[in-house]
Structures are given as structure tokens and as C-alpha cells.
N, C-alpha and C. Protein backbone atom coordinates (compact mmCIF):
# COMPACT_ATOMS: atom_id res chain seq x y z
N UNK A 1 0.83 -1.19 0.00
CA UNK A 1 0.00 0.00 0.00
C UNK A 1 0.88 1.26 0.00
N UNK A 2 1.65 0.63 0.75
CA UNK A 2 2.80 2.13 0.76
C UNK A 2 3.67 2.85 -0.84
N UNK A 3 3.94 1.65 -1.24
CA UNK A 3 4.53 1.73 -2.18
C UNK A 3 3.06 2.19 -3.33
N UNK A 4 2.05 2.15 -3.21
CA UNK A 4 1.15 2.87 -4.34
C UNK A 4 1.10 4.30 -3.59
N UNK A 5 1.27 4.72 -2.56
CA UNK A 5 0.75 6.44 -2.18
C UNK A 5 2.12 6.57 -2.71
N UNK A 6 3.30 6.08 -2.46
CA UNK A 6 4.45 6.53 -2.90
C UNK A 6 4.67 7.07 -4.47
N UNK A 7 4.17 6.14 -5.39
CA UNK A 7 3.81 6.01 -6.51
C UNK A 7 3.22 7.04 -7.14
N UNK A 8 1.86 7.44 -6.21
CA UNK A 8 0.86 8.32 -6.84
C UNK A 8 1.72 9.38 -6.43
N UNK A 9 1.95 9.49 -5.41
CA UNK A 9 2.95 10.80 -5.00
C UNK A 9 3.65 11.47 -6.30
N UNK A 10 4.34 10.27 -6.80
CA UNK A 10 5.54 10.99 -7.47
C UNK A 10 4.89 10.91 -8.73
N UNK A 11 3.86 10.64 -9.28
CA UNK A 11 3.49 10.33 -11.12
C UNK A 11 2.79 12.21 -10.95
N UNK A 12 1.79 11.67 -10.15
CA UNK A 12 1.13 12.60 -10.32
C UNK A 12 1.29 14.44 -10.80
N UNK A 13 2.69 14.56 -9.24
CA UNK A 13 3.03 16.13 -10.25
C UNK A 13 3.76 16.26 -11.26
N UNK A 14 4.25 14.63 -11.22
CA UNK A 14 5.32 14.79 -12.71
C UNK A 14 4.57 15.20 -13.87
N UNK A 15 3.41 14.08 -13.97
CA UNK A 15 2.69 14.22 -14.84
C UNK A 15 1.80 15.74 -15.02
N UNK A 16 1.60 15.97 -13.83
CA UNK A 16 0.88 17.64 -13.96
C UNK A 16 2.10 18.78 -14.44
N UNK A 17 2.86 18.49 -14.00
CA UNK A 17 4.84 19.38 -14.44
C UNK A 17 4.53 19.69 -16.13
N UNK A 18 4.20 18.15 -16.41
CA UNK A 18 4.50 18.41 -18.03
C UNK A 18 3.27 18.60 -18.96
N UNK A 19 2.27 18.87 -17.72
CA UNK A 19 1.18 19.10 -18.74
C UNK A 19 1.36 21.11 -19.27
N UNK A 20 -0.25 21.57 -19.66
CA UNK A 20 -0.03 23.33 -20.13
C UNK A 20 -0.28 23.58 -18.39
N UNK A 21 -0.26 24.87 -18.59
CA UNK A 21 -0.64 25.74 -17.62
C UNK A 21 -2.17 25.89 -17.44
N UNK A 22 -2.63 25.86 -18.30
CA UNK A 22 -4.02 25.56 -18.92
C UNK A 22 -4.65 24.54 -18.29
N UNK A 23 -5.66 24.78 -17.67
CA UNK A 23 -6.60 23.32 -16.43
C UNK A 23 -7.47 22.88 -17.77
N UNK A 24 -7.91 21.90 -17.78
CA UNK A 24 -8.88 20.96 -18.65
C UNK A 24 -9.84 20.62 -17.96
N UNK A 25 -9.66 20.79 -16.31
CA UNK A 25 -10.83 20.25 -15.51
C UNK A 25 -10.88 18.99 -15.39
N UNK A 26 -12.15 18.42 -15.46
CA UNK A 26 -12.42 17.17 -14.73
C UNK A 26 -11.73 16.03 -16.22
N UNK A 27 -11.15 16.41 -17.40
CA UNK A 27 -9.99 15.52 -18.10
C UNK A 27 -8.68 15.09 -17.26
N UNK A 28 -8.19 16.62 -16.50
CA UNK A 28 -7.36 16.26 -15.62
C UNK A 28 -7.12 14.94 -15.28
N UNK A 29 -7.88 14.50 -14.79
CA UNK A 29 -8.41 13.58 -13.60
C UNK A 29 -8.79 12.34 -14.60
N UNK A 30 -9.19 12.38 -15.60
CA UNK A 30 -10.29 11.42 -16.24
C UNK A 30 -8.75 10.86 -16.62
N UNK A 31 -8.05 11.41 -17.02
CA UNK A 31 -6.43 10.55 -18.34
C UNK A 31 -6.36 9.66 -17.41
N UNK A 32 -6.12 9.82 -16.06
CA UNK A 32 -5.56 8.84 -15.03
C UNK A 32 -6.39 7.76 -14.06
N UNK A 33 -7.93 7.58 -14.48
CA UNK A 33 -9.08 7.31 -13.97
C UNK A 33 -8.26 5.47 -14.43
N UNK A 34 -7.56 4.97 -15.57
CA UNK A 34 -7.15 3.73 -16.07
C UNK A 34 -6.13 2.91 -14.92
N UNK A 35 -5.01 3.94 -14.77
CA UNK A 35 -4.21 4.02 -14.20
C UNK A 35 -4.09 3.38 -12.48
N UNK A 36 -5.13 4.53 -12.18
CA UNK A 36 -5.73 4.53 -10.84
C UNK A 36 -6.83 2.70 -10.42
N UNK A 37 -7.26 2.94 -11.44
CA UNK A 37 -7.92 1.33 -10.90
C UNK A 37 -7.19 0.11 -11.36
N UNK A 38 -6.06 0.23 -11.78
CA UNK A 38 -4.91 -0.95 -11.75
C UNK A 38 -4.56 -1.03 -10.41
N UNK A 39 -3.72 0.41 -9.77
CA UNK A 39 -3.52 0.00 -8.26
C UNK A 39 -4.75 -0.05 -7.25
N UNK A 40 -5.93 0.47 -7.36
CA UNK A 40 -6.99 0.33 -6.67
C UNK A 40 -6.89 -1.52 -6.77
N UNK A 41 -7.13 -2.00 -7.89
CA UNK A 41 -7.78 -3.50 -7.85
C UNK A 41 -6.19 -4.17 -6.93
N UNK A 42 -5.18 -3.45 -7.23
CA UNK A 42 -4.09 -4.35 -6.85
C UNK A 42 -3.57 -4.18 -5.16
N UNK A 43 -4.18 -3.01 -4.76
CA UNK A 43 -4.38 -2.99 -3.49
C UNK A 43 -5.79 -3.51 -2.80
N UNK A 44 -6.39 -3.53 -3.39
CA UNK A 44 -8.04 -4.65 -2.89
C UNK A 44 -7.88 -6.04 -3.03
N UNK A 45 -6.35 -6.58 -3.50
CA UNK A 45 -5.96 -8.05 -3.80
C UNK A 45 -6.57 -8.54 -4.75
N UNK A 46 -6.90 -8.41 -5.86
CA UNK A 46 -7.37 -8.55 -6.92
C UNK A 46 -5.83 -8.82 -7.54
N UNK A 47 -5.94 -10.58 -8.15
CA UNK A 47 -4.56 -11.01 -8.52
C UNK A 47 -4.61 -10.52 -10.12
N UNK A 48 -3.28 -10.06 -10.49
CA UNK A 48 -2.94 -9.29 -11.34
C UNK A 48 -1.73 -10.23 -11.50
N UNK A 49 -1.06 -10.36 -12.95
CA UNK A 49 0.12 -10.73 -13.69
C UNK A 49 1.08 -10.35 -12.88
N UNK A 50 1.10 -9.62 -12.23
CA UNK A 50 2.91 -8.98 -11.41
C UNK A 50 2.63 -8.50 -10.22
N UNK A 51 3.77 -8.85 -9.73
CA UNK A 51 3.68 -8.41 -8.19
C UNK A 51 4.25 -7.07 -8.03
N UNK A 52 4.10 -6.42 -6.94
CA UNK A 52 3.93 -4.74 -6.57
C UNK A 52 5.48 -4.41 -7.55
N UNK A 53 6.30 -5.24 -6.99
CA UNK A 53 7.05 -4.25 -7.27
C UNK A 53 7.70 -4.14 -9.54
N UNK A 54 7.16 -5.31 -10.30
CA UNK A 54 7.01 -5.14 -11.63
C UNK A 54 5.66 -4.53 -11.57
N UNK A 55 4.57 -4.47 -11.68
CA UNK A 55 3.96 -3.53 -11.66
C UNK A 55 3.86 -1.98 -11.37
N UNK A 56 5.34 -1.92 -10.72
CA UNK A 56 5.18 -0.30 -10.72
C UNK A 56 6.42 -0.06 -11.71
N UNK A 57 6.86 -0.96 -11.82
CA UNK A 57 7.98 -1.13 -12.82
C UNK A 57 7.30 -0.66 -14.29
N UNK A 58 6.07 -1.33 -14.96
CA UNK A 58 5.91 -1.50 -15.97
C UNK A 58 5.24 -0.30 -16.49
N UNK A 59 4.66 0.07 -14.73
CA UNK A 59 3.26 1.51 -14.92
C UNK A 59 4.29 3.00 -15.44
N UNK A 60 5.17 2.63 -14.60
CA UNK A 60 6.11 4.32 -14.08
C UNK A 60 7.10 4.33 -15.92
N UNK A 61 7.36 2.83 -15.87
CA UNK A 61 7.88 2.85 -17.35
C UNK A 61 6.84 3.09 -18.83
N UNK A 62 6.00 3.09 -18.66
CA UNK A 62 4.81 3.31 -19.99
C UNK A 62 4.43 4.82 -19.89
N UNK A 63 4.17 5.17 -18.40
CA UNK A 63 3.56 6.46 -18.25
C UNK A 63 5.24 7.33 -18.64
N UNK A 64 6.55 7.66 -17.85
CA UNK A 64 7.66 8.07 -18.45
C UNK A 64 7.90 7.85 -20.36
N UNK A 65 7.86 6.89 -20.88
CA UNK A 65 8.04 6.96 -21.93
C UNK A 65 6.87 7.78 -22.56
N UNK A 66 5.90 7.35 -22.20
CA UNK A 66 4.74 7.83 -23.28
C UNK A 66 5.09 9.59 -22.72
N UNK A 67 5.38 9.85 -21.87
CA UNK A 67 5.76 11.68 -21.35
C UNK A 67 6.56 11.88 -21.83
N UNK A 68 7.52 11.20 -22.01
CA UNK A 68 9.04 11.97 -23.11
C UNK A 68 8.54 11.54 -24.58
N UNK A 69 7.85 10.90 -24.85
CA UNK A 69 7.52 10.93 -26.59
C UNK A 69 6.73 11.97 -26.74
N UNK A 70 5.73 12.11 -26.05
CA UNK A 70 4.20 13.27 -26.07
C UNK A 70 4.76 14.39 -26.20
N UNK A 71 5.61 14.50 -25.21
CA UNK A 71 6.21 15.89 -25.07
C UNK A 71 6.88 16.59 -25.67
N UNK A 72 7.73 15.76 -26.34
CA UNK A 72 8.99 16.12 -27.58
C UNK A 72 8.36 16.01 -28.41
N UNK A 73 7.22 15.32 -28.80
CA UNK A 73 6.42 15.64 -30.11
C UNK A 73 5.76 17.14 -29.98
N UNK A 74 5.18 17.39 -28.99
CA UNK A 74 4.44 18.44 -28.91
C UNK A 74 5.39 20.05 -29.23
N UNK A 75 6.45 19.62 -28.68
CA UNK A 75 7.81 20.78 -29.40
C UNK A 75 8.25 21.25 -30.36
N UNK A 76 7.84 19.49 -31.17
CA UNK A 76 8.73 19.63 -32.14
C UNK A 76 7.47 19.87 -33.57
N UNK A 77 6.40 19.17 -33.23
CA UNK A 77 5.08 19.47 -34.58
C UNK A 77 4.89 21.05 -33.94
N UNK A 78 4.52 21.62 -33.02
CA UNK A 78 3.72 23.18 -32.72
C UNK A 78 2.09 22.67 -33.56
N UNK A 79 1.81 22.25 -33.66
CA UNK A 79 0.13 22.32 -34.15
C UNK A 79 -0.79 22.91 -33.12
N UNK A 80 -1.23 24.21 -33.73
CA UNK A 80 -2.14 25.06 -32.81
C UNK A 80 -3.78 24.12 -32.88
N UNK A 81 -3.76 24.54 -31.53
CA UNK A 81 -5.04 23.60 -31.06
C UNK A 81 -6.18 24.51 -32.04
N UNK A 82 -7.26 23.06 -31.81
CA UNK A 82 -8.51 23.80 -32.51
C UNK A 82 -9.20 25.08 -31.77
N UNK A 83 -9.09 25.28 -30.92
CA UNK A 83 -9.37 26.57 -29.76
C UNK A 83 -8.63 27.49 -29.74
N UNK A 84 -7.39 27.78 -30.55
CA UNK A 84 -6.36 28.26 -31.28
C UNK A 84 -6.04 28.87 -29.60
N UNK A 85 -6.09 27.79 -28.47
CA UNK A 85 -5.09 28.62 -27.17
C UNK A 85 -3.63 28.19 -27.25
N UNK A 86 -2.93 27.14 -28.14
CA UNK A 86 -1.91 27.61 -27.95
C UNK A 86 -1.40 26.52 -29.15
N UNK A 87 0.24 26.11 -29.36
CA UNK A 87 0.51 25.53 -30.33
C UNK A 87 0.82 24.14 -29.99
N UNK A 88 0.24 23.61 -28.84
CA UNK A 88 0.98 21.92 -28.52
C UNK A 88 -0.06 21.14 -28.41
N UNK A 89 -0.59 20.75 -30.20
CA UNK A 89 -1.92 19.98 -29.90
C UNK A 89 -1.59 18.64 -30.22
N UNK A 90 -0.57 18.75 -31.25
CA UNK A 90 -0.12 17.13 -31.34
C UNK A 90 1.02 16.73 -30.81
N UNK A 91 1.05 15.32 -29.92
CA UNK A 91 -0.41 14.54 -30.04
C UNK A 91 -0.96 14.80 -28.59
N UNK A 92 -1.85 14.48 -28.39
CA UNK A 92 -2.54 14.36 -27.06
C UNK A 92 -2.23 14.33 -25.99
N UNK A 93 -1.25 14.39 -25.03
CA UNK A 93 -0.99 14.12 -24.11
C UNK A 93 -2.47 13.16 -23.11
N UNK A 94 -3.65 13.92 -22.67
CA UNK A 94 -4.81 13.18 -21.78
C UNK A 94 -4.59 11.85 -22.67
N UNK A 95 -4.74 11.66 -24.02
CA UNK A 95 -5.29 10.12 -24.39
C UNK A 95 -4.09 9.48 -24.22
N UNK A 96 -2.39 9.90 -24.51
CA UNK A 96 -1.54 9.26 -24.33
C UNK A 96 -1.46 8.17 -22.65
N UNK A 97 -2.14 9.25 -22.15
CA UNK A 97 -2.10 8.62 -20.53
C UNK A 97 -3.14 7.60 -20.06
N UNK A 98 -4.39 7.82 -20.87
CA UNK A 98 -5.06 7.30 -20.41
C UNK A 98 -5.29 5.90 -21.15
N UNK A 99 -5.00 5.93 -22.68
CA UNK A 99 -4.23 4.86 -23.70
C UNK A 99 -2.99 3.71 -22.61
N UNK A 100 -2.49 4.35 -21.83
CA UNK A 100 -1.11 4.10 -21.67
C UNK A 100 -2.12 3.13 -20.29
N UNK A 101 -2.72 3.67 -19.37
CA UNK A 101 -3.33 3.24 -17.92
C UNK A 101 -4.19 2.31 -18.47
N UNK A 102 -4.78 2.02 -19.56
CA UNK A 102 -5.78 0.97 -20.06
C UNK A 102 -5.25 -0.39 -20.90
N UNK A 103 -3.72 -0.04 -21.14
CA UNK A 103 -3.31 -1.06 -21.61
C UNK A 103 -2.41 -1.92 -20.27
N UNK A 104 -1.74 -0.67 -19.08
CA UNK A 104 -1.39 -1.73 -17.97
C UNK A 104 -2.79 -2.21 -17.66
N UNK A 105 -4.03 -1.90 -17.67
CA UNK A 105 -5.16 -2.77 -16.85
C UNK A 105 -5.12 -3.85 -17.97
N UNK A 106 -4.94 -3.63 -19.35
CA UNK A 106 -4.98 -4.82 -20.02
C UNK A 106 -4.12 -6.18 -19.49
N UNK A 107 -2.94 -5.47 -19.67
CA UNK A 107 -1.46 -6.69 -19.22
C UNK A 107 -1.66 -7.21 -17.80
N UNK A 108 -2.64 -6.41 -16.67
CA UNK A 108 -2.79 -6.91 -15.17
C UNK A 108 -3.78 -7.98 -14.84
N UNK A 109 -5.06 -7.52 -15.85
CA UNK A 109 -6.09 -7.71 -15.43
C UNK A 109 -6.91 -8.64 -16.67
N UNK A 110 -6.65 -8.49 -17.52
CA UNK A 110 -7.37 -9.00 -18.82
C UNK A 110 -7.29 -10.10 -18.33
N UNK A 111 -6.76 -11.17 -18.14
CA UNK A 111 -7.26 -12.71 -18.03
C UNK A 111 -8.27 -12.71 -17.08
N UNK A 112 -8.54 -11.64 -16.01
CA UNK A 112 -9.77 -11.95 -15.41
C UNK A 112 -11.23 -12.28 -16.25
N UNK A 113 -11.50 -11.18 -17.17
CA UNK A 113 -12.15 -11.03 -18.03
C UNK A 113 -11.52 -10.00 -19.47
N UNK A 114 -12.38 -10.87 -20.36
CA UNK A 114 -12.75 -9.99 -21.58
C UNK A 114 -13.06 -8.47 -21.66
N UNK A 115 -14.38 -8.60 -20.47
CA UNK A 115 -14.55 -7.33 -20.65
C UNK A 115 -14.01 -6.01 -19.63
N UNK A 116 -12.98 -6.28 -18.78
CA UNK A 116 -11.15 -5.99 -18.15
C UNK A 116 -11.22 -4.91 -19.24
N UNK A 117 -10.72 -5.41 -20.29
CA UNK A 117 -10.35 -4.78 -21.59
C UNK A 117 -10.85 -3.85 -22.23
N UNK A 118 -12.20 -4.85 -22.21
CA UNK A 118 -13.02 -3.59 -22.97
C UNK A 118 -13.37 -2.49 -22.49
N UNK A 119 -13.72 -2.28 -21.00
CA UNK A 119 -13.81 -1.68 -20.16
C UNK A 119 -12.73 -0.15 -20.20
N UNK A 120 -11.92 -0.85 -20.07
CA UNK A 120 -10.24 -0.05 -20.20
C UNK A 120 -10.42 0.50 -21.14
N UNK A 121 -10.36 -0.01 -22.39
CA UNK A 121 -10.26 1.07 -23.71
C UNK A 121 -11.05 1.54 -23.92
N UNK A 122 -12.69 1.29 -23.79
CA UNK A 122 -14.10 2.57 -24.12
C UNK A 122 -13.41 3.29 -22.94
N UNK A 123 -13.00 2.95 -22.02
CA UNK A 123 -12.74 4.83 -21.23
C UNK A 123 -11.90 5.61 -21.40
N UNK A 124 -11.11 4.90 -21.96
CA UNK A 124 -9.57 5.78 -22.80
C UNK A 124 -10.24 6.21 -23.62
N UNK A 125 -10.69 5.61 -24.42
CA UNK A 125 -12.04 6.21 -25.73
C UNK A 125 -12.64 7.41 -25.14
N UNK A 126 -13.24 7.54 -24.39
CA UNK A 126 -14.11 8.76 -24.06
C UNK A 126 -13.48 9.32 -23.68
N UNK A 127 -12.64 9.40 -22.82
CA UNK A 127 -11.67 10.52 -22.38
C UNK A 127 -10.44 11.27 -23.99
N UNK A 128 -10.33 10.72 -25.04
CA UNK A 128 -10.41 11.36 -26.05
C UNK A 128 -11.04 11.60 -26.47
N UNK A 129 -12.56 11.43 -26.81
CA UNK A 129 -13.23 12.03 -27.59
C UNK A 129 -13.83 13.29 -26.89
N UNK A 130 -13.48 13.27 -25.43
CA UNK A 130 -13.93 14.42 -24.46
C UNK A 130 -13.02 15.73 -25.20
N UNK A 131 -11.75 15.38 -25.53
CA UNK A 131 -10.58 16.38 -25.50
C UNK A 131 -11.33 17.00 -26.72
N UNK A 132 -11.51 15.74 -28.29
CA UNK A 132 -12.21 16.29 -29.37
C UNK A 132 -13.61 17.09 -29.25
N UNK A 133 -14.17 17.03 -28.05
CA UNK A 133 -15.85 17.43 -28.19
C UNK A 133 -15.04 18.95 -27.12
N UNK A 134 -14.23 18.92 -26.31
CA UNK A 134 -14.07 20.65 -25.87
C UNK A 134 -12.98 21.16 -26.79
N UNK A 135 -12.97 21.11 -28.00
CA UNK A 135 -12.12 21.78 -29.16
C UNK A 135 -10.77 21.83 -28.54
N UNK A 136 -9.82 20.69 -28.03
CA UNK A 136 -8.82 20.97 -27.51
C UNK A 136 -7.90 20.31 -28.58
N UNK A 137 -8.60 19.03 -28.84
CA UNK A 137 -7.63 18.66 -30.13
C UNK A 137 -8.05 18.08 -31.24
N UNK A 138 -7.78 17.63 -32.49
CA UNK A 138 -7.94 17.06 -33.53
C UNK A 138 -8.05 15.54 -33.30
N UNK A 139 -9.14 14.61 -34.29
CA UNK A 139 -9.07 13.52 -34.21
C UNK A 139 -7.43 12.98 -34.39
N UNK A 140 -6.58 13.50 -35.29
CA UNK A 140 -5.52 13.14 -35.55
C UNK A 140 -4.44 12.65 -34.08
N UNK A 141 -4.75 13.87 -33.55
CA UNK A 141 -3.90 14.20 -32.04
C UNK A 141 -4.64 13.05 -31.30
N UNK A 142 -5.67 13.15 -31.17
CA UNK A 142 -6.07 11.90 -29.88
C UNK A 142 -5.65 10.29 -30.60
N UNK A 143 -5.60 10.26 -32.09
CA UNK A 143 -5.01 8.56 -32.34
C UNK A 143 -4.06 8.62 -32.43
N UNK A 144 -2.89 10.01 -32.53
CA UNK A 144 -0.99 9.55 -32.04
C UNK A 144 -1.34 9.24 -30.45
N UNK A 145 -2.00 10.07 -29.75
CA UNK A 145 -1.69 9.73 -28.13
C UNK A 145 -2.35 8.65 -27.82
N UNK A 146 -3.33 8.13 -28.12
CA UNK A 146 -3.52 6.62 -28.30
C UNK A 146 -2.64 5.70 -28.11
N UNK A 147 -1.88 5.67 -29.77
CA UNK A 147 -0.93 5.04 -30.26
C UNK A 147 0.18 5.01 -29.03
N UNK A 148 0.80 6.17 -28.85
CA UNK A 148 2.03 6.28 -28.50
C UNK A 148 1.85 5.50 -26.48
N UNK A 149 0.51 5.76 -26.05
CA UNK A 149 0.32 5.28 -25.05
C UNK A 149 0.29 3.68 -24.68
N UNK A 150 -0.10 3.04 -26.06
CA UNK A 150 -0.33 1.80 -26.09
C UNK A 150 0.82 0.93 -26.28
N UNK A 151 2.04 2.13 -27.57
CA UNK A 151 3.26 1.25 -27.28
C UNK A 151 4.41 1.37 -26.40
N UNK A 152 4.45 2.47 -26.15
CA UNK A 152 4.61 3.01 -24.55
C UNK A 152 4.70 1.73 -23.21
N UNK A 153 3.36 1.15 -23.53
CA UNK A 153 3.72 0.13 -22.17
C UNK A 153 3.78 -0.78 -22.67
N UNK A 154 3.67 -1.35 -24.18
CA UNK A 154 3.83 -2.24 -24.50
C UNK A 154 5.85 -2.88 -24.47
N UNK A 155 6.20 -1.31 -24.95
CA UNK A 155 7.65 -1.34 -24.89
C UNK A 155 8.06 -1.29 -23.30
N UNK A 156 7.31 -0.76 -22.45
CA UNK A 156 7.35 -1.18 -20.85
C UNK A 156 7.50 -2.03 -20.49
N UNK A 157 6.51 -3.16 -20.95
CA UNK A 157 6.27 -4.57 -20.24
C UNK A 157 7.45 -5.38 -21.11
N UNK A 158 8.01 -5.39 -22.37
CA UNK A 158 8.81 -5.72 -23.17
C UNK A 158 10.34 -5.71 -22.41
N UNK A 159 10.68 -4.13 -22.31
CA UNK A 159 12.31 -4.61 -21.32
C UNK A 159 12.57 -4.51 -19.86
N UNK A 160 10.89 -5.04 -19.09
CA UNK A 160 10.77 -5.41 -17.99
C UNK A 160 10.96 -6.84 -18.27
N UNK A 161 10.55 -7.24 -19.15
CA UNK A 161 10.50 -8.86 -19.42
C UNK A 161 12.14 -9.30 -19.63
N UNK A 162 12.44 -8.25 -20.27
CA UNK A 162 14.44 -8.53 -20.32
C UNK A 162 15.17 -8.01 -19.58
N UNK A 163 14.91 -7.10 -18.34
CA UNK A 163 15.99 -7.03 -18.09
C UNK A 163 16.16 -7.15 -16.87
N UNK A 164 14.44 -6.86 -15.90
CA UNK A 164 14.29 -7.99 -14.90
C UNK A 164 13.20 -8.90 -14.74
N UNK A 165 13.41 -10.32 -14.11
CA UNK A 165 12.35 -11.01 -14.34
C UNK A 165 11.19 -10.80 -12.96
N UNK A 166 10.00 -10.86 -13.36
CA UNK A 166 8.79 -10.41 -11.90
C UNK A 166 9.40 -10.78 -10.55
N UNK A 167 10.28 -11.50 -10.13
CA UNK A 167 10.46 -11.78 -9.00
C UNK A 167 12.26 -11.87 -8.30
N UNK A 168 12.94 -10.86 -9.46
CA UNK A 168 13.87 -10.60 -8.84
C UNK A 168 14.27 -9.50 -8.60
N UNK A 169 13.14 -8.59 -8.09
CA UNK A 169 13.56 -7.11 -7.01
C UNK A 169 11.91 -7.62 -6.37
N UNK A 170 12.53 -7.45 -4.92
CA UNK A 170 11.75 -7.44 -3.92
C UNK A 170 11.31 -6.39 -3.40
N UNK A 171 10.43 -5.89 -2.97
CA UNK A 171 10.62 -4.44 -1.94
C UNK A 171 9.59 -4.06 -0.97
N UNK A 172 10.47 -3.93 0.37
CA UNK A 172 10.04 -4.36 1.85
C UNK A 172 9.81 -2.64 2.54
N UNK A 173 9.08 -2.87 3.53
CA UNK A 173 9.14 -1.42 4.31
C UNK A 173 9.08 -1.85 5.94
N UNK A 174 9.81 -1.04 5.99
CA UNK A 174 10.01 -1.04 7.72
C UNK A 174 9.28 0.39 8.59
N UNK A 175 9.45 0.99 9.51
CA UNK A 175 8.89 2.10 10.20
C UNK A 175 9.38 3.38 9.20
N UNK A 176 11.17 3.15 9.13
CA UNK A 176 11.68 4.26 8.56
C UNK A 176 12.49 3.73 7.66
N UNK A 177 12.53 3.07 6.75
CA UNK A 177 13.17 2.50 5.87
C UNK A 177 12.66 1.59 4.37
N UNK A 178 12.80 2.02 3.72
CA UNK A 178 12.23 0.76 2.46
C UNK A 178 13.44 0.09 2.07
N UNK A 179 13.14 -1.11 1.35
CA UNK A 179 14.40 -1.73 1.40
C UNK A 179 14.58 -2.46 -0.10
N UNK A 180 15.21 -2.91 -0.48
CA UNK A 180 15.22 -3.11 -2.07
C UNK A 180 16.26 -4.56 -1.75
N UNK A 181 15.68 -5.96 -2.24
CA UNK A 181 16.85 -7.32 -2.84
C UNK A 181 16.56 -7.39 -4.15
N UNK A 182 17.66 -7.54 -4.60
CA UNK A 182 18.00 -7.72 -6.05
C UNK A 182 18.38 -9.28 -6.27
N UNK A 183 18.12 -10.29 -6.91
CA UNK A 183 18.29 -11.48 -7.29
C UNK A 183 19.47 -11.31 -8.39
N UNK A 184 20.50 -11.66 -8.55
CA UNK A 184 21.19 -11.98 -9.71
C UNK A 184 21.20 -13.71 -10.34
């Protein structure tokens, strides 16, 4: 449990760091609504593919990548939003994240059910088409941040799979201490 407040701790202003200055409101909140019920189900013991500590491995790695691709795209195209408030519309950043939080519920949770999945992506779905219905971005922009969210953790879960395996970093907490074993 500790290790998810820890977690949310640190995604959260990162992720707010690199968003505009510009509030979106209750999107804010919605990109990360995927995200959030991976560790909700995984702190309610709801068995999931990986234990705490690849799972934050795979989350912190999809959500980071998909933030340094989003972001450097957004620099480097300038496409002024349809609301013409400013020039960083492609691609999406909200769908990149929320693309990105629906595919870890995919890789955690999908063998529970089918509809795990489906679940996950109609809400990534709406939470882009939210961005397209308040003129923030182009259909174009919400299917790169899609995209880039989906391979994002796909490339997450990929050189978690190579370079450590689910059960060789452990990680323990004491009163004042967390503690990290490494398996070689």
C-alpha cells in the first residue's frame, strides 16, 4: 500500500509538471481514472500478472516513456489547437495517458475477463473524444496519443520482461526505511 501512495505521489506532479498551464478540468483527472484502478484493484488483492514491485515497474515505465515521446512531439510538430489557445496539440498528451493506464489494466487484469479490456479502452475512448468534443484537439492528435500510449507500455512490459524477471527485485518497508533485494 505504501509503495502505491508513494507512486501516486511521485506520477502525479510529474505528470501535472509536463502538462499546459491551462486546467482541462475534470480531463485532468479522467487521463488517469485507467491508471488509478490498476492500483486500486491491486491494493483490494485482486490477482494481477505482477507483483507490486514489476507492476510499478511497468506503470512508471509506460507512463515516463509515453511523457518523453508526447512531449517532444508536442515541441517539435507546434500544431495550434482547434481553440487556437496555444501551439501543442499534437499529439494528445490526456489520451496518451489514459491509452497508456488501459493497456497496464490490459497486461494486469485481462485474463480476469474480456470485458477488463473492454472496459479499459471505451474509457480511454471517451476521455479522447472528451478532449475532441471541448475543441482541444484534432481527431488526428487523440489517435498519435492513443498510439504512442499503447506502445509506450507495451515497450514497458517488453524490457521489464528482459531485463528484470517479476520476482527478482523485492521491496520491503520497515517504520523508517524501504528496502530493495536484487536477485542476480
Amino acid at each position: 500500500m505504501r509503495l502505491f501512495l508513494s507512486l501516486a505521489l511521485v506520477l502525479l506532479p510529474v505528470a501535472g509538471e509536463c502538462q499546459q498551464r491551462h486546467s482541462d478540468g475534470l480531463d485532468d483527472v479522467l487521463q488517469h481514472v485507467p491508471m488509478a484502478t490498476v492500483f486500486t484493484m491491486k491494493a483490494a488483492g485482486v490477482h494481477s500478472q505482477s507483483n507490486w514491485t514489476g507492476l510499478a515497474i511497468a506503470a512508471v515505465g509506460a507512463y515516463a516513456v509515453g511523457a518523453a515521446t508526447t512531449y517532444s512531439l508536442k515541441h517539435i510538430v507546434c500544431e495550434r489547437r482547434p481553440d487556437g489557445s496555444d501551439d501543442k496539440s499534437f499529439p494528445s498528451g490526456h489520451a496518451t495517458f489514459a491509452f497508456a493506464g488501459a493497456s497496464v489494466l490490459h497486461h494486469e487484469y485481462g485474463h480476469l475477463s474480456p470485458w477488463v479490456t473492454v472496459g479499459a479502452y471505451s474509457f480511454a475512448t471517451l476521455v479522447a473524444a472528451r478532449r475532441i468534443a471541448a475543441d482541444r484537439h484534432y481527431l488526428h492528435d487523440v489517435c498519435a496519443g492513443a498510439a504512442i500510449g499503447v506502445a509506450a507500455t507495451e515497450l514497458s512490459y517488453f524490457l521489464r520482461k528482459k531485463i528484470i524477471r517479476n520476482d527478482d527485485i523485492d521491496v520491503a518497508f520497515s517504520a523508517q526505511n524501504i528496502y530493495f533485494a536484487v536477485r542476480w
